[in-house]
N, C-alpha and C. Protein backbone atom coordinates (compact mmCIF):
# COMPACT_ATOMS: atom_id res chain seq x y z
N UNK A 1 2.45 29.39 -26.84
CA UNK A 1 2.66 28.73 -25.56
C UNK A 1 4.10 28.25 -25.40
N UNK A 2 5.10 28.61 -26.36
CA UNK A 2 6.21 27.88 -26.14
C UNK A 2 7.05 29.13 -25.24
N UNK A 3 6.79 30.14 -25.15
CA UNK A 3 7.06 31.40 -23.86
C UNK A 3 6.73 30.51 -22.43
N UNK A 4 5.91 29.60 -22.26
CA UNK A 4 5.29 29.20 -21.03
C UNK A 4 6.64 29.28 -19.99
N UNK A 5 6.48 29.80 -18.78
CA UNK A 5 7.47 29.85 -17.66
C UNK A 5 6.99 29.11 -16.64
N UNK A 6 5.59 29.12 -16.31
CA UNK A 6 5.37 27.96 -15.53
C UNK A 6 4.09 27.11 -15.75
N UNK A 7 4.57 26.40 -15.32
CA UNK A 7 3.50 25.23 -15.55
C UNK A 7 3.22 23.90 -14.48
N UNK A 8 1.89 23.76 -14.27
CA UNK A 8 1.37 23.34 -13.17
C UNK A 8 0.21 21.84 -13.75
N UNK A 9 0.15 20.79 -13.23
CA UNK A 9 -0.65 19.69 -13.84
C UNK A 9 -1.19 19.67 -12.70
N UNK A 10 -2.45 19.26 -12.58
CA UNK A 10 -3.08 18.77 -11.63
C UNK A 10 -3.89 17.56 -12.37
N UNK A 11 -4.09 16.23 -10.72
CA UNK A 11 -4.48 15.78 -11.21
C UNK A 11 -3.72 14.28 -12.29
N UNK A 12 -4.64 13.29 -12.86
CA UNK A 12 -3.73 12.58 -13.55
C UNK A 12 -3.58 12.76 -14.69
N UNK A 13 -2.40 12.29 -15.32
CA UNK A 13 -1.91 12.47 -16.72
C UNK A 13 -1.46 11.47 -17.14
N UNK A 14 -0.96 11.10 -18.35
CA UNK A 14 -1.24 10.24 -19.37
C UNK A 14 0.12 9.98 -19.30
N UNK A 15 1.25 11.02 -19.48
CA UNK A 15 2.70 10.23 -19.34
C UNK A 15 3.12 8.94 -19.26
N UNK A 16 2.67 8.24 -18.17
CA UNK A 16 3.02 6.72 -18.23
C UNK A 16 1.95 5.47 -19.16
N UNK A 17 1.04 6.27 -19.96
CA UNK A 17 0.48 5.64 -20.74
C UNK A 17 1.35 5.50 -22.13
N UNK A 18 2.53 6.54 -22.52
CA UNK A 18 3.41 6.27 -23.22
C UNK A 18 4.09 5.56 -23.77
N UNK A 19 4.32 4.98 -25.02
CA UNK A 19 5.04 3.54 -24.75
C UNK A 19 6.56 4.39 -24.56
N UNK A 20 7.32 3.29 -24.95
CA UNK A 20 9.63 3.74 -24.70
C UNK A 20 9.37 4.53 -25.49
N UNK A 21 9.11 4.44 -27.13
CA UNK A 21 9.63 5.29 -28.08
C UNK A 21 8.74 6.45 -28.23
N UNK A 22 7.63 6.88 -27.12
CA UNK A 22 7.05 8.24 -27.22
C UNK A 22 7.15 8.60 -26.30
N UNK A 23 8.23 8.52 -25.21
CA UNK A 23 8.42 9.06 -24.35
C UNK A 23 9.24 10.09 -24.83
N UNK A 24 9.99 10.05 -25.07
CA UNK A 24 11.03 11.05 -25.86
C UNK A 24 10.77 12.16 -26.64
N UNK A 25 9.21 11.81 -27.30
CA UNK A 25 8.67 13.19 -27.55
C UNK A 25 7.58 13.81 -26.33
N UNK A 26 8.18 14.34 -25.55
CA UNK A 26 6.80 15.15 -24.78
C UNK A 26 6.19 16.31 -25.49
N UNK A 27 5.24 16.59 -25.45
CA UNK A 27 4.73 18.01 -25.86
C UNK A 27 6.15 19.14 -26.17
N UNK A 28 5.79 20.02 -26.87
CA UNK A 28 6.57 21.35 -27.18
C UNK A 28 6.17 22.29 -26.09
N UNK A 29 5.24 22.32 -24.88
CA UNK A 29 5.09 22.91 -24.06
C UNK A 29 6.42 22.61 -23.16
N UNK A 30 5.98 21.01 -22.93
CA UNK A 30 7.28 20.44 -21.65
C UNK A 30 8.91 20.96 -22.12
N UNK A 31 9.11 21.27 -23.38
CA UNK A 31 10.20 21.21 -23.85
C UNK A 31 11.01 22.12 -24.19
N UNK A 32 9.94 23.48 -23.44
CA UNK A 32 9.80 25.15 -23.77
C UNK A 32 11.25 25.65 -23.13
N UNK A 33 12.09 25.98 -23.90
CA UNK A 33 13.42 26.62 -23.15
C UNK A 33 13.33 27.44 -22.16
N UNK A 34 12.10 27.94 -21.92
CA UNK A 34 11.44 29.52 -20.71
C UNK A 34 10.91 28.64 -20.06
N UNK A 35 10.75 27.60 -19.77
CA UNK A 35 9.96 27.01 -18.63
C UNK A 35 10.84 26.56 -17.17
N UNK A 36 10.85 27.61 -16.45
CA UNK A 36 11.36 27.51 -15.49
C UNK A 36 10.78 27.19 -14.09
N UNK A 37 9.53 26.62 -13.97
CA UNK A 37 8.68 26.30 -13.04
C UNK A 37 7.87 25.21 -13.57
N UNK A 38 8.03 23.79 -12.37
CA UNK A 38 7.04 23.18 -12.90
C UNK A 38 6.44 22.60 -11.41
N UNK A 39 5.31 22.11 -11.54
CA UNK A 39 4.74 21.63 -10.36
C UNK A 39 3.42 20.42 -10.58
N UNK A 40 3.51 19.33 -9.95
CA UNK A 40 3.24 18.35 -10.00
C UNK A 40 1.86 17.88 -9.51
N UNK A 41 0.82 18.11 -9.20
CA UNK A 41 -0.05 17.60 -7.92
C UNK A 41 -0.80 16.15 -8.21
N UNK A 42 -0.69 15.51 -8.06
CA UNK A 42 -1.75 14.42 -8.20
C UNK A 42 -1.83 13.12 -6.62
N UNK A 43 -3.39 13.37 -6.40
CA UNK A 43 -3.28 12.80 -5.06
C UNK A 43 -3.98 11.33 -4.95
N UNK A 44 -4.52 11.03 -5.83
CA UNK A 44 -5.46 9.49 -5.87
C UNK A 44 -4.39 8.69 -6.90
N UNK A 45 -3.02 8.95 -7.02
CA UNK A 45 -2.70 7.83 -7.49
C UNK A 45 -1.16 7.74 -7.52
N UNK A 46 -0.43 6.99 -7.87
CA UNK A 46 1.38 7.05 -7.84
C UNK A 46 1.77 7.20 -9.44
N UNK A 47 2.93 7.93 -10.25
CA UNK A 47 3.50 7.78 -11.02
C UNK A 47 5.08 6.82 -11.24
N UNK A 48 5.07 6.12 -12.53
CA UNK A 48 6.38 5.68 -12.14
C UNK A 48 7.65 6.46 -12.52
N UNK A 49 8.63 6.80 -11.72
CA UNK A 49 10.03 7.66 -11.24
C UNK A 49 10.70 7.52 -12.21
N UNK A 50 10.70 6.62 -14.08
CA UNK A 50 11.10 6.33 -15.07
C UNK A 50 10.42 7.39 -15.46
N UNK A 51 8.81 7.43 -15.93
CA UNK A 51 8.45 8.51 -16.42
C UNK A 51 8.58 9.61 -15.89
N UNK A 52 8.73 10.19 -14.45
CA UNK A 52 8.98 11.35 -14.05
C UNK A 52 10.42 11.64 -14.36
N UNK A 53 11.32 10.90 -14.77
CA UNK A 53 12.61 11.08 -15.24
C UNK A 53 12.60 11.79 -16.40
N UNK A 54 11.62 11.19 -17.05
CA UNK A 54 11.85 11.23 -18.68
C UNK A 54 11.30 12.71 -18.74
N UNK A 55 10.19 13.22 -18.05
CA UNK A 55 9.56 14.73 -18.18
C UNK A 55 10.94 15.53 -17.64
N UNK A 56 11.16 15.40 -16.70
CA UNK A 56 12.56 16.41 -16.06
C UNK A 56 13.67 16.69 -16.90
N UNK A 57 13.68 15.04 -17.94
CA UNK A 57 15.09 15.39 -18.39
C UNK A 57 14.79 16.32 -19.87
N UNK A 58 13.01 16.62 -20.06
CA UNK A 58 13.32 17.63 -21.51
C UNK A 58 12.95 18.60 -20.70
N UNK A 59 12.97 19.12 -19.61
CA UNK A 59 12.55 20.14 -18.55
C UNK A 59 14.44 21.10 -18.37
N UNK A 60 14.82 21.42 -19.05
CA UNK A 60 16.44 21.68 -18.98
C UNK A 60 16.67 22.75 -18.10
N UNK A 61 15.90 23.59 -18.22
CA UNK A 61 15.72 25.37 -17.66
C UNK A 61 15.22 25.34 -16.35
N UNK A 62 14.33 24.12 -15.59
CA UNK A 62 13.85 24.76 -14.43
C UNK A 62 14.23 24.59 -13.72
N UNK A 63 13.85 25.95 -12.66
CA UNK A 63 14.77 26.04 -11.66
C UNK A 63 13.94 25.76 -10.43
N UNK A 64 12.65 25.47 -10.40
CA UNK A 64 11.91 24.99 -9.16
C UNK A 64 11.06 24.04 -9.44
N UNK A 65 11.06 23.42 -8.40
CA UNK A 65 10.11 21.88 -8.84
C UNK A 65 9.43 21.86 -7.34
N UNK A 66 8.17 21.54 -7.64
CA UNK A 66 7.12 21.12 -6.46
C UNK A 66 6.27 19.74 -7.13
N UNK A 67 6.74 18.77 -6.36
CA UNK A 67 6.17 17.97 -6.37
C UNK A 67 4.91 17.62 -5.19
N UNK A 68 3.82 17.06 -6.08
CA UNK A 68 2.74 16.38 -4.36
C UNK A 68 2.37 15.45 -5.04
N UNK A 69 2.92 14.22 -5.56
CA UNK A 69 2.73 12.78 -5.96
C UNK A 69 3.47 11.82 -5.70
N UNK A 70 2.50 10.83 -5.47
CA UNK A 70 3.52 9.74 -5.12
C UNK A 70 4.31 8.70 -6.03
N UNK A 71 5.43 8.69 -5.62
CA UNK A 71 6.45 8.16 -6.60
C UNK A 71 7.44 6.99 -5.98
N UNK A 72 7.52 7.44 -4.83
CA UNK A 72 8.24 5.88 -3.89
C UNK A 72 9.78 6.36 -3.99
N UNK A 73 10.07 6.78 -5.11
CA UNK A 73 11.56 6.72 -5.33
C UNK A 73 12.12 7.84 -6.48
N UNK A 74 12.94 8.80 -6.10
CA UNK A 74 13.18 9.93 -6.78
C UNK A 74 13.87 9.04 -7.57
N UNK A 75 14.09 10.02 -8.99
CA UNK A 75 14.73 9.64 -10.34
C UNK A 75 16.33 10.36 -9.90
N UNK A 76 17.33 9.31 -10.98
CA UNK A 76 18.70 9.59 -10.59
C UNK A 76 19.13 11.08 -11.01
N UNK A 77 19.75 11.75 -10.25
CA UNK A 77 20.30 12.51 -10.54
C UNK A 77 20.41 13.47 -12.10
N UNK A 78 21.03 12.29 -12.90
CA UNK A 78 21.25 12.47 -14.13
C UNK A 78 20.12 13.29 -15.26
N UNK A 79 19.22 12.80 -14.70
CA UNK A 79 17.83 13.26 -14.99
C UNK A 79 17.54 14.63 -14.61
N UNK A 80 17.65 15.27 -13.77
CA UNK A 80 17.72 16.58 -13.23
C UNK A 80 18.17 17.27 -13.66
N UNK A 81 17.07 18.72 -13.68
CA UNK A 81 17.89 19.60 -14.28
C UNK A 81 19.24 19.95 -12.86
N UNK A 82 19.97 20.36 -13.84
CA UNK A 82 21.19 21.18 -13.02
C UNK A 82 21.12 22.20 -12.57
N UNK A 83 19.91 23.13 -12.85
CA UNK A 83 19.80 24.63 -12.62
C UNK A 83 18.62 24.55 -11.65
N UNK A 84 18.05 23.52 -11.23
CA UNK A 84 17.44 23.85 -10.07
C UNK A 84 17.97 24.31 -8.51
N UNK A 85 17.24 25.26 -8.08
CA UNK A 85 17.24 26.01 -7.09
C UNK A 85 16.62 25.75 -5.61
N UNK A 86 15.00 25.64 -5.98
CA UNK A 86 13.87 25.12 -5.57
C UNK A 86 13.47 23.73 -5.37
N UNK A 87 13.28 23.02 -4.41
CA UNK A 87 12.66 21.90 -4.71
C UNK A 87 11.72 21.61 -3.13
N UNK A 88 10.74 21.43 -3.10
CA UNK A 88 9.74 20.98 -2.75
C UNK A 88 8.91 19.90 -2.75
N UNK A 89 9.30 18.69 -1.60
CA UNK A 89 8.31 16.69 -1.93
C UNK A 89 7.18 17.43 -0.85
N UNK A 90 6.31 16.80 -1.77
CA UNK A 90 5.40 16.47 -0.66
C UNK A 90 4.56 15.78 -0.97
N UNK A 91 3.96 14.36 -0.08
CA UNK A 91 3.56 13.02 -0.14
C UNK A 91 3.99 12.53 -1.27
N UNK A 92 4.90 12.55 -2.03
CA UNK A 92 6.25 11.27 -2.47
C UNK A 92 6.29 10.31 -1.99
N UNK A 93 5.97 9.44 -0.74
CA UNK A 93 6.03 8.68 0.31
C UNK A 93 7.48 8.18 -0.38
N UNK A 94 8.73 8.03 -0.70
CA UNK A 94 9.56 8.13 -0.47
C UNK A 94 10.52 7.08 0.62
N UNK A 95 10.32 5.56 -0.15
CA UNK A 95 11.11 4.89 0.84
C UNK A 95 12.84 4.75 0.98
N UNK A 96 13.30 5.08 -0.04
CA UNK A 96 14.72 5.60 0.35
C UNK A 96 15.30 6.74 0.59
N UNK A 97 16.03 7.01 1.20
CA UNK A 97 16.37 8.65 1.53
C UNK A 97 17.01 9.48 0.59
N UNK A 98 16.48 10.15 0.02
CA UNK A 98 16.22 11.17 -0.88
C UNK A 98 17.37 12.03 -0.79
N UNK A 99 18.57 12.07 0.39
CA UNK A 99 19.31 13.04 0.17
C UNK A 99 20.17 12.30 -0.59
N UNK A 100 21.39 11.61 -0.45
CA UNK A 100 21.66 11.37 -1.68
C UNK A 100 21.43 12.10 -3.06
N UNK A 101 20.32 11.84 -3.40
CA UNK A 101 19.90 12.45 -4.88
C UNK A 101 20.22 13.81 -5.02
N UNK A 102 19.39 14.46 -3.89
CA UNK A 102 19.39 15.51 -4.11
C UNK A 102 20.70 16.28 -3.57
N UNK A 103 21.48 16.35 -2.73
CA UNK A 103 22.55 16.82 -2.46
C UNK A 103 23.35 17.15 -3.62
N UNK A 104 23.35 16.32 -4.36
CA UNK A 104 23.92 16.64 -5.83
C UNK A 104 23.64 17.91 -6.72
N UNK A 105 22.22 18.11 -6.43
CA UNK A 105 22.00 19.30 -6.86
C UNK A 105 22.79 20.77 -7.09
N UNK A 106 23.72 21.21 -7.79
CA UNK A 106 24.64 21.82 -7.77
C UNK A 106 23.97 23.45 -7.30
N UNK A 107 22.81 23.50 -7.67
CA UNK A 107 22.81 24.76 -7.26
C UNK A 107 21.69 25.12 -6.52
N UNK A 108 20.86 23.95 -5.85
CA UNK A 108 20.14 23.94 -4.96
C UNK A 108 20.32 24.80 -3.78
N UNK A 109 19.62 25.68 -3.51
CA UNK A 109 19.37 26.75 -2.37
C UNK A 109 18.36 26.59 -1.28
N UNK A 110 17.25 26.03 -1.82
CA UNK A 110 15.92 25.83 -1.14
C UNK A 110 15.37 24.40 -1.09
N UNK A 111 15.38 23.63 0.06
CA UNK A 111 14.60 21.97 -0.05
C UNK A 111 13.82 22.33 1.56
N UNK A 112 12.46 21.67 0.85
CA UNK A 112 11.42 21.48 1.15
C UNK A 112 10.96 19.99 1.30
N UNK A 113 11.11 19.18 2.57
CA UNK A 113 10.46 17.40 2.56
C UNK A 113 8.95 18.08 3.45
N UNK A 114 8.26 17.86 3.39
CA UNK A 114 7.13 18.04 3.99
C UNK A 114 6.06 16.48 4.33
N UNK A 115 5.12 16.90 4.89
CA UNK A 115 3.82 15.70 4.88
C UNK A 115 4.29 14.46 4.46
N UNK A 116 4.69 13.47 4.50
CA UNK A 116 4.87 12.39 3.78
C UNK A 116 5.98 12.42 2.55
N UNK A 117 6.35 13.37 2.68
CA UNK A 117 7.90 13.40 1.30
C UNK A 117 9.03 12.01 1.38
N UNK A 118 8.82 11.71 2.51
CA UNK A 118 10.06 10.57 2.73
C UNK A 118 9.15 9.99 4.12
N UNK A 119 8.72 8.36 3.94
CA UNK A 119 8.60 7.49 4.95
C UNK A 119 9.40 6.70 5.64
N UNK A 120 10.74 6.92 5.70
CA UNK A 120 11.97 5.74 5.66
C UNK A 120 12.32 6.39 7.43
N UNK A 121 13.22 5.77 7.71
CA UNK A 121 13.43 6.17 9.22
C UNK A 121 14.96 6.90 9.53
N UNK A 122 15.99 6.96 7.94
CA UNK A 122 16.73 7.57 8.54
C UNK A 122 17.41 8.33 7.19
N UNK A 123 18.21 8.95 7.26
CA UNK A 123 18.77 10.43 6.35
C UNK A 123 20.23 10.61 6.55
N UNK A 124 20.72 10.55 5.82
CA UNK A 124 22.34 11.49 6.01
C UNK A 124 22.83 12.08 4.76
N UNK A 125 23.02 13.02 5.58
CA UNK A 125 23.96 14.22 4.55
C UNK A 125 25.41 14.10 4.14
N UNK A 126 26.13 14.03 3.42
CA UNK A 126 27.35 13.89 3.40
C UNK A 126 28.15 15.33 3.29
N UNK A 127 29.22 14.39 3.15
CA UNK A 127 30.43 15.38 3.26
C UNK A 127 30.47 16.28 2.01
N UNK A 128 30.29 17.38 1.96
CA UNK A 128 30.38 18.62 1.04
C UNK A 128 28.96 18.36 0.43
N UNK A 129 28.13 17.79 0.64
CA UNK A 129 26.34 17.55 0.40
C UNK A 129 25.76 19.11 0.27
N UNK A 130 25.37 19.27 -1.02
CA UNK A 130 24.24 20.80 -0.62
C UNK A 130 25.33 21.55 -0.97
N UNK A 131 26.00 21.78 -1.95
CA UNK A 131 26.73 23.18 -1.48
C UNK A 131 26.79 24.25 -1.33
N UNK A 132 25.23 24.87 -2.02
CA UNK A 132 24.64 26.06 -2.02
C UNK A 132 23.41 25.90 -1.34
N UNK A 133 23.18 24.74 -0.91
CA UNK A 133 22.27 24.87 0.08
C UNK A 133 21.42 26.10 1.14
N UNK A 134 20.61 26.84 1.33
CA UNK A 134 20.62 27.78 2.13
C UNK A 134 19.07 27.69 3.17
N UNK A 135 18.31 26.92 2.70
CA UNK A 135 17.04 26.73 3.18
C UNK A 135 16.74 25.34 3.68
N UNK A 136 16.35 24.87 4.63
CA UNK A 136 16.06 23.57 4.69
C UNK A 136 15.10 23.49 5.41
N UNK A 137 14.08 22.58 5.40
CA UNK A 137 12.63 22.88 6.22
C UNK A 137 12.50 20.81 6.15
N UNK A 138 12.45 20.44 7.44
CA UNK A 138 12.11 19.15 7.68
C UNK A 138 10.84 18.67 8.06
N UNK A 139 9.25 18.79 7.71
CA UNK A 139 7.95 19.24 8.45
C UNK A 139 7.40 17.74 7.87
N UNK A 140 6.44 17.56 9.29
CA UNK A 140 5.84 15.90 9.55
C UNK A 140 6.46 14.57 8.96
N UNK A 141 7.55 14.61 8.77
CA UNK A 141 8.19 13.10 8.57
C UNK A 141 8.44 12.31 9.95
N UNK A 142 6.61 11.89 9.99
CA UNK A 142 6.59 10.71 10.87
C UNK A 142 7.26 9.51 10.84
N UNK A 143 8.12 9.33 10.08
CA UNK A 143 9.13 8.24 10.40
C UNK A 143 10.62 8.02 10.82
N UNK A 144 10.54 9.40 10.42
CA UNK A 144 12.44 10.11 10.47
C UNK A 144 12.65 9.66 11.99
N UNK A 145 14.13 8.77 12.56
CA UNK A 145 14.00 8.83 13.16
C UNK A 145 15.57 8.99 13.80
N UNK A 146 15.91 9.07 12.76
CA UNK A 146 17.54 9.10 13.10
C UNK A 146 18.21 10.02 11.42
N UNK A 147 18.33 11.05 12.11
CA UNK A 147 19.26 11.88 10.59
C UNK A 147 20.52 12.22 11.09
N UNK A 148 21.45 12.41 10.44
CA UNK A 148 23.33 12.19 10.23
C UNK A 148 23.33 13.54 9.63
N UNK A 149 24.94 14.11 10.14
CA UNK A 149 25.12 14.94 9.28
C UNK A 149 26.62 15.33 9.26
N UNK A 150 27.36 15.25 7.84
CA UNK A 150 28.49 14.75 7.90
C UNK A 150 29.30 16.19 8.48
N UNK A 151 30.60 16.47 8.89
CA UNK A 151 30.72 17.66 9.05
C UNK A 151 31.07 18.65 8.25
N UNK A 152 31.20 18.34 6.65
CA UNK A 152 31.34 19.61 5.91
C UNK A 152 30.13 19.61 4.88
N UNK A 153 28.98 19.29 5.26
CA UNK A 153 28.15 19.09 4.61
C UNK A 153 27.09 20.52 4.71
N UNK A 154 26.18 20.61 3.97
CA UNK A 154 25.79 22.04 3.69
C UNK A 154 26.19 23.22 4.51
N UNK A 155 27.31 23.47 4.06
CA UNK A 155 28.19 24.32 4.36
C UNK A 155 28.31 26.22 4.21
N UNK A 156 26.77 26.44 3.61
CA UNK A 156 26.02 27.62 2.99
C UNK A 156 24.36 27.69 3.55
N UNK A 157 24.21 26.23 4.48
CA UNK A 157 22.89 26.65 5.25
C UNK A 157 22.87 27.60 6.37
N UNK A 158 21.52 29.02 6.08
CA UNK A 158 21.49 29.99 7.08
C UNK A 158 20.18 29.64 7.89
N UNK A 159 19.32 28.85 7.36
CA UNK A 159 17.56 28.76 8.06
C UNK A 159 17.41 27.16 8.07
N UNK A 160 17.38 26.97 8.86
CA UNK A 160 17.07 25.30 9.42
C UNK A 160 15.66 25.06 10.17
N UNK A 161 14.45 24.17 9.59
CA UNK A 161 13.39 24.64 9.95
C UNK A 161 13.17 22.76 10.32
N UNK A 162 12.70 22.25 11.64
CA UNK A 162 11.80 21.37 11.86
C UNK A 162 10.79 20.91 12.79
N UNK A 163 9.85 20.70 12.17
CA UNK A 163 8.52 20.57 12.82
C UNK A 163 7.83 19.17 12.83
N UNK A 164 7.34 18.94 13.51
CA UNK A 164 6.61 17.64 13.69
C UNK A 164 7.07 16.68 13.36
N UNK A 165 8.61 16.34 13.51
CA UNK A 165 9.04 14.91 13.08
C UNK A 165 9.20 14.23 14.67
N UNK A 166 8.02 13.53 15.06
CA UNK A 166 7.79 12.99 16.81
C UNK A 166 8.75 11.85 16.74
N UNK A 167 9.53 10.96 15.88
CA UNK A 167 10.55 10.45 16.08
C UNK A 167 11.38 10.68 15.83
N UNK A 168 11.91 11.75 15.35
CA UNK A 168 13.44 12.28 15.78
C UNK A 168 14.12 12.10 16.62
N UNK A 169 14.95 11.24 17.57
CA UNK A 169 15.60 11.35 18.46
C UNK A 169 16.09 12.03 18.86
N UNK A 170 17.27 12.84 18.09
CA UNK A 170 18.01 14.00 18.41
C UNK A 170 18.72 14.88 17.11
N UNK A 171 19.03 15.61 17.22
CA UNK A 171 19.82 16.54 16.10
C UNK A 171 20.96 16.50 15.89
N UNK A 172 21.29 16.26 14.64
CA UNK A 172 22.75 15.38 14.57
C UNK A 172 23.73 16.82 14.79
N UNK A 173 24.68 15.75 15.59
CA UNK A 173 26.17 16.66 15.56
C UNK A 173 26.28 17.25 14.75
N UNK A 174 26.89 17.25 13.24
CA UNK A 174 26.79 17.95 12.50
C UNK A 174 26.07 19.11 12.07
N UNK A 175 25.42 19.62 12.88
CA UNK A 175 24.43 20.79 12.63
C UNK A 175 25.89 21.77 13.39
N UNK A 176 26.53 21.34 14.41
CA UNK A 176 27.26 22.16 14.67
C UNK A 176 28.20 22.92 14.72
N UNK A 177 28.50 22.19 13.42
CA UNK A 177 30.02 22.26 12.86
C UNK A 177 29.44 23.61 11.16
N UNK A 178 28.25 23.78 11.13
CA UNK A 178 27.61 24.89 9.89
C UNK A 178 27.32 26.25 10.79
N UNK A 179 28.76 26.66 10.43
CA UNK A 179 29.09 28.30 10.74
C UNK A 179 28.17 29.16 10.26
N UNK A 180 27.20 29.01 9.02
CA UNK A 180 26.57 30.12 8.60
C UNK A 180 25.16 30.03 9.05
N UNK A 181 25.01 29.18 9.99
CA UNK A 181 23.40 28.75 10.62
C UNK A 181 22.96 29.81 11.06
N UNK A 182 21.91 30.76 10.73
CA UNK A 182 21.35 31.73 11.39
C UNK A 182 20.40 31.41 11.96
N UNK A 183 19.25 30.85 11.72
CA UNK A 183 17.72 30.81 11.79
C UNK A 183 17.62 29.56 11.99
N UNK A 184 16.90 29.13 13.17
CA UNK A 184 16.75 27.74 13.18
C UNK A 184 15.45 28.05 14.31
N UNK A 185 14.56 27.25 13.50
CA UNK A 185 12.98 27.11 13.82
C UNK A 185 12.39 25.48 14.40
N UNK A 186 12.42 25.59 15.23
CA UNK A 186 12.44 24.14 15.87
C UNK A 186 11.32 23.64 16.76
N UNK A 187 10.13 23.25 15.83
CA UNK A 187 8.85 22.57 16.85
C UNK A 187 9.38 21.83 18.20
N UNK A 188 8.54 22.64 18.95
CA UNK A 188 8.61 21.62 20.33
C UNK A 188 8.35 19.96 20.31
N UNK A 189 7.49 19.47 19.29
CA UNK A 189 7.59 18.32 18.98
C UNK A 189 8.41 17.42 18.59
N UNK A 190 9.43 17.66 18.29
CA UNK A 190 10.42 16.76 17.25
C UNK A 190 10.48 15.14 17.66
């Protein structure tokens, strides 16, 4: 099992039953140099964003992450792998805005906030944010209600996707200033 490439939990797990000094050993599965997929689901309960740190950071190789748990608050940066590509929240409920974190992502191509990924009311992208950015999909963030977007900020997005965010006000300037925008999918709802 140490070949494992992806790997999927459903459900709850024991991780935060860990004390400090066994966190550091996770399984030889979690720690598999080929594990380039991992995915998260657990829906009856929240994990804490310390222990989801601590799994990511012996997680070195993957390059896609799907999360569907709630966590309130992504883990710093530092924690992340660097070679992710992929990333996917959904119901995170998410009270600070998540870009930040993730913008950092050096080689992020694909983000996914969906259903409840972020409850907070507002978002900004910064300046040179995303730089390989190429996918972005914004779907039911009923709270979003004001997003920013700096003007050299994902500067490699071609597909811009949002749906059902009913408080959105408007679409930030900055969408207009990203020359490589091809595809942009835009619920009548926003």
């Amino acid at each position: 099992m140490t070949n494992l490439r992806e790997l999927e939990i459903r459900g709850p797990f024991n991780i935060e039953d860990f004390n400090t000094e066994e966190l550091d050993k996770n399984p030889p599965i979690i720690q598999s140099k080929y594990l380039h997929s991992l995915s998260i689901f657990y829906y009856e309960g929240r994990i804490d964003p310390r222990h989801l740190a601590r799994l990511l950071s012996s997680c070195q190789n993957i390059s896609k992450l799907n999360l569907n748990v709630e966590i309130r608050r992504l883990p710093e940066y530092d924690y992340s792998s660097s070679n992710l590509a992929y990333v996917l929240l959904k119901g995170c409920k998410l009270e600070e805005d998540p870009i930040p974190t993730l913008e950092k992502l050096p080689n992020l191509r694909a983000l996914k906030l969906h259903v409840g990924a972020f409850i907070g009311k507002e978002m900004f992208c910064a300046t040179e944010g995303f730089p390989k950015l190429e996918s972005l999909s914004l779907a039911c963030l009923e709270n979003l209600e004001d997003w920013k977007v700096d003007e050299r900020a994902m500067p490699s997005l071609r597909q811009l996707e949002i749906q059902k965010c009913r408080q959105l006000k408007k679409l930030p300037d900055g969408l207009s200033f990203i020359a490589t925008l091809q595809d942009w999918i835009n619920a009548k709802d926003i």
